[in-house]
Protein backbone atom coordinates (compact mmCIF):
# COMPACT_ATOMS: atom_id res chain seq x y z
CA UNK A 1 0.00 0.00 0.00
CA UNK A 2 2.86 2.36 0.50
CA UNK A 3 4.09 1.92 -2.88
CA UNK A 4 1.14 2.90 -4.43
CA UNK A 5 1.07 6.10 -1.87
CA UNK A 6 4.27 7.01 -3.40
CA UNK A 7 3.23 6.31 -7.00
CA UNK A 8 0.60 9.07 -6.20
CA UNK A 9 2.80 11.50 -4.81
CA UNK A 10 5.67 10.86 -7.15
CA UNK A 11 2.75 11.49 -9.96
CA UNK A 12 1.42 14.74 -8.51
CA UNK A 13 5.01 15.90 -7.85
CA UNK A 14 5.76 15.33 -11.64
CA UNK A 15 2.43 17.40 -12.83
CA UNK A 16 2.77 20.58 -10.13
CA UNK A 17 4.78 23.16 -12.15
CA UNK A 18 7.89 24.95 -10.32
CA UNK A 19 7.84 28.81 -10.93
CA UNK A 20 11.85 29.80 -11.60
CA UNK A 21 11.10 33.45 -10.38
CA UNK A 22 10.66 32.45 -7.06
CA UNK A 23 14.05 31.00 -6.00
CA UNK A 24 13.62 29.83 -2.46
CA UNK A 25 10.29 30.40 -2.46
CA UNK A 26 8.44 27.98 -4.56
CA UNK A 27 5.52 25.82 -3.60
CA UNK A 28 6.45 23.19 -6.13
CA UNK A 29 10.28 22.68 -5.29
CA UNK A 30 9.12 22.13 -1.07
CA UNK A 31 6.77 19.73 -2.46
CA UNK A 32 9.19 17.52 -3.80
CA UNK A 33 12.08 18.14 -1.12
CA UNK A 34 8.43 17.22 1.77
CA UNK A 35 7.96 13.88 -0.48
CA UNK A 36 11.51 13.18 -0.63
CA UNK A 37 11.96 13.28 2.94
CA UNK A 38 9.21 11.18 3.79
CA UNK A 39 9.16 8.69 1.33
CA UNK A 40 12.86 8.23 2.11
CA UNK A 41 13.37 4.50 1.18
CA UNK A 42 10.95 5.07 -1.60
CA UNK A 43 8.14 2.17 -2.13
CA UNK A 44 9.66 0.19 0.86
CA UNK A 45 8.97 3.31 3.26
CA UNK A 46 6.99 2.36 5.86
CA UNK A 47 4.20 5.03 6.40
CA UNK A 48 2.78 5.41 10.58
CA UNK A 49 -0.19 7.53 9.94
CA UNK A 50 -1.32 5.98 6.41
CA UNK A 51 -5.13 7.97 7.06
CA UNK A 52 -3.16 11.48 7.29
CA UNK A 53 -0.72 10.39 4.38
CA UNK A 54 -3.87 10.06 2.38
CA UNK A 55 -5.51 13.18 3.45
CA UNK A 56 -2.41 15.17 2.47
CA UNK A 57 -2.46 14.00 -0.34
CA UNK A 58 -6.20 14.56 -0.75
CA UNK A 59 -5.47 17.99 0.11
CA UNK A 60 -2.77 19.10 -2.50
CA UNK A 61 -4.32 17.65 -5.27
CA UNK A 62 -7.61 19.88 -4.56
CA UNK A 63 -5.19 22.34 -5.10
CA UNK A 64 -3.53 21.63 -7.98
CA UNK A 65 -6.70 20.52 -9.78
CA UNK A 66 -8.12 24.25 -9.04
CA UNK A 67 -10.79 22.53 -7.20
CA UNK A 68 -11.76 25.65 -4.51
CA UNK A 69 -11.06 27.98 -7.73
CA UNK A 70 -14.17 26.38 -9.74
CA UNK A 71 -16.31 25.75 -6.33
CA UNK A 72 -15.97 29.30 -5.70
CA UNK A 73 -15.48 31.78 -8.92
CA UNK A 74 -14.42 34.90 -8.53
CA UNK A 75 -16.49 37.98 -10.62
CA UNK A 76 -13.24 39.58 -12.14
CA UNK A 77 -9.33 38.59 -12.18
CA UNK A 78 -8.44 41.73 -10.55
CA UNK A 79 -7.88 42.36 -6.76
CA UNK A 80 -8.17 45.84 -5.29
CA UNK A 81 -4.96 47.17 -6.38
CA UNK A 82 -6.23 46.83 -10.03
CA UNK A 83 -3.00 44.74 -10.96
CA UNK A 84 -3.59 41.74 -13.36
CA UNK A 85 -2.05 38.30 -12.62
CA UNK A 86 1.37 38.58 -14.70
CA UNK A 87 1.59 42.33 -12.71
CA UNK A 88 1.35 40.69 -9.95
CA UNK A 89 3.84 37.49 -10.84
CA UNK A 90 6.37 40.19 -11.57
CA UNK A 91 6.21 42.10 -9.18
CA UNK A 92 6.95 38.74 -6.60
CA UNK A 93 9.29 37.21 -8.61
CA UNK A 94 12.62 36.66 -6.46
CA UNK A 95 14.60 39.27 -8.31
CA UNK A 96 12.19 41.76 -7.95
CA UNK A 97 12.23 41.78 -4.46
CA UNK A 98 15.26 41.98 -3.44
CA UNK A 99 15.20 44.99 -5.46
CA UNK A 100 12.60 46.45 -3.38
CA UNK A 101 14.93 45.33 -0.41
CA UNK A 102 18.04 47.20 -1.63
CA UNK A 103 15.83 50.41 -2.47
CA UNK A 104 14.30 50.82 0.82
CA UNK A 105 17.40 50.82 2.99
CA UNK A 106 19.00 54.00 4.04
CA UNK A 107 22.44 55.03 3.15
CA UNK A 108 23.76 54.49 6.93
CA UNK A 109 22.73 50.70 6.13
CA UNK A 110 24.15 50.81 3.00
CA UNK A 111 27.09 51.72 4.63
CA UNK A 112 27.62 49.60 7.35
CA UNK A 113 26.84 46.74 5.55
CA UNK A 114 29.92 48.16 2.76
CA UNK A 115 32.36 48.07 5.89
CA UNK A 116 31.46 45.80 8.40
CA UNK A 117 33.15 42.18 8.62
CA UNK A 118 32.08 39.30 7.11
CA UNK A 119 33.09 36.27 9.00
CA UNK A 120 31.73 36.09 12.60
CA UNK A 121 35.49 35.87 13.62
CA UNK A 122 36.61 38.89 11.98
CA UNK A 123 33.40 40.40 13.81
CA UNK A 124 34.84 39.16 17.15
CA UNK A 125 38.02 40.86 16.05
CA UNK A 126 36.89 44.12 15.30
CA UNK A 127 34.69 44.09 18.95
CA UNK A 128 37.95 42.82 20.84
CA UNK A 129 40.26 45.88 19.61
CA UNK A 130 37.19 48.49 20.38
CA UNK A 131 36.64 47.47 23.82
CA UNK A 132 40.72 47.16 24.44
CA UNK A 133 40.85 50.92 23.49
CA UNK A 134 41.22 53.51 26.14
CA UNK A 135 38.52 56.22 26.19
CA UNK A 136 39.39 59.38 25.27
């Protein structure tokens, strides 16, 4: 029975698509790293809680099949900001925002990132020869 749970999953791994903008981020890529972990020794993986194996499953192929999409249409494709769906994939693709990151920090940020230390021990470094100084 566990082989045939992991057929399924395997299956519905292969069919969910994996959106490239979102590095990191993508619903598709923890799918398949989730189903990887637990289905470890592959078909010979013994499953404990076979009922919630099933249900997950249940549950994320609602999803990819639209299911709650078609039960419950929406009137228009817009949302309140007026942006349409490829607006909207843009504007959360990875790239994007880190963008939007880098714009909204100050210059003092800027420049303490610029000049501080990397490596945690170069960061102990730099705190050991400022506390060693005498104050002036």
């Amino acid at each position: 029975m566990a082989a045939s749970r992991y057929r399924r999953f395997l299956k519905l791994c292969e069919e969910w698509p994996v959106d490239e903008t979102k590095r990191g981020r993508d619903l598709g890529v923890y799918l398949r790293q989730r189903v990887a972990q637990a289905f470890r020794e592959g078909e010979n993986t013994q499953i404990a809680e076979p009922e919630a194996c099933d249900q997950m499953y249940e549950s994320l192929a609602r999803l990819h099949s639209n299911y709650y999409k078609h039960k419950y249409p929406r009137p228009r494709d817009t949302s309140f900001s007026g942006l349409s769906v490829e607006e909207y994939k843009l504007v959360l693709a990875t790239d994007t925002l880190e963008g939007f990151k880098e714009m909204n920090k100050g210059m003092w940020k800027k420049l303490q990132e610029k000049f501080t230390p990397k490596r945690s021990e170069e960061k102990q470094k730099v705190w050991a020869r400022s506390l060693s100084r005498p104050q002036t």
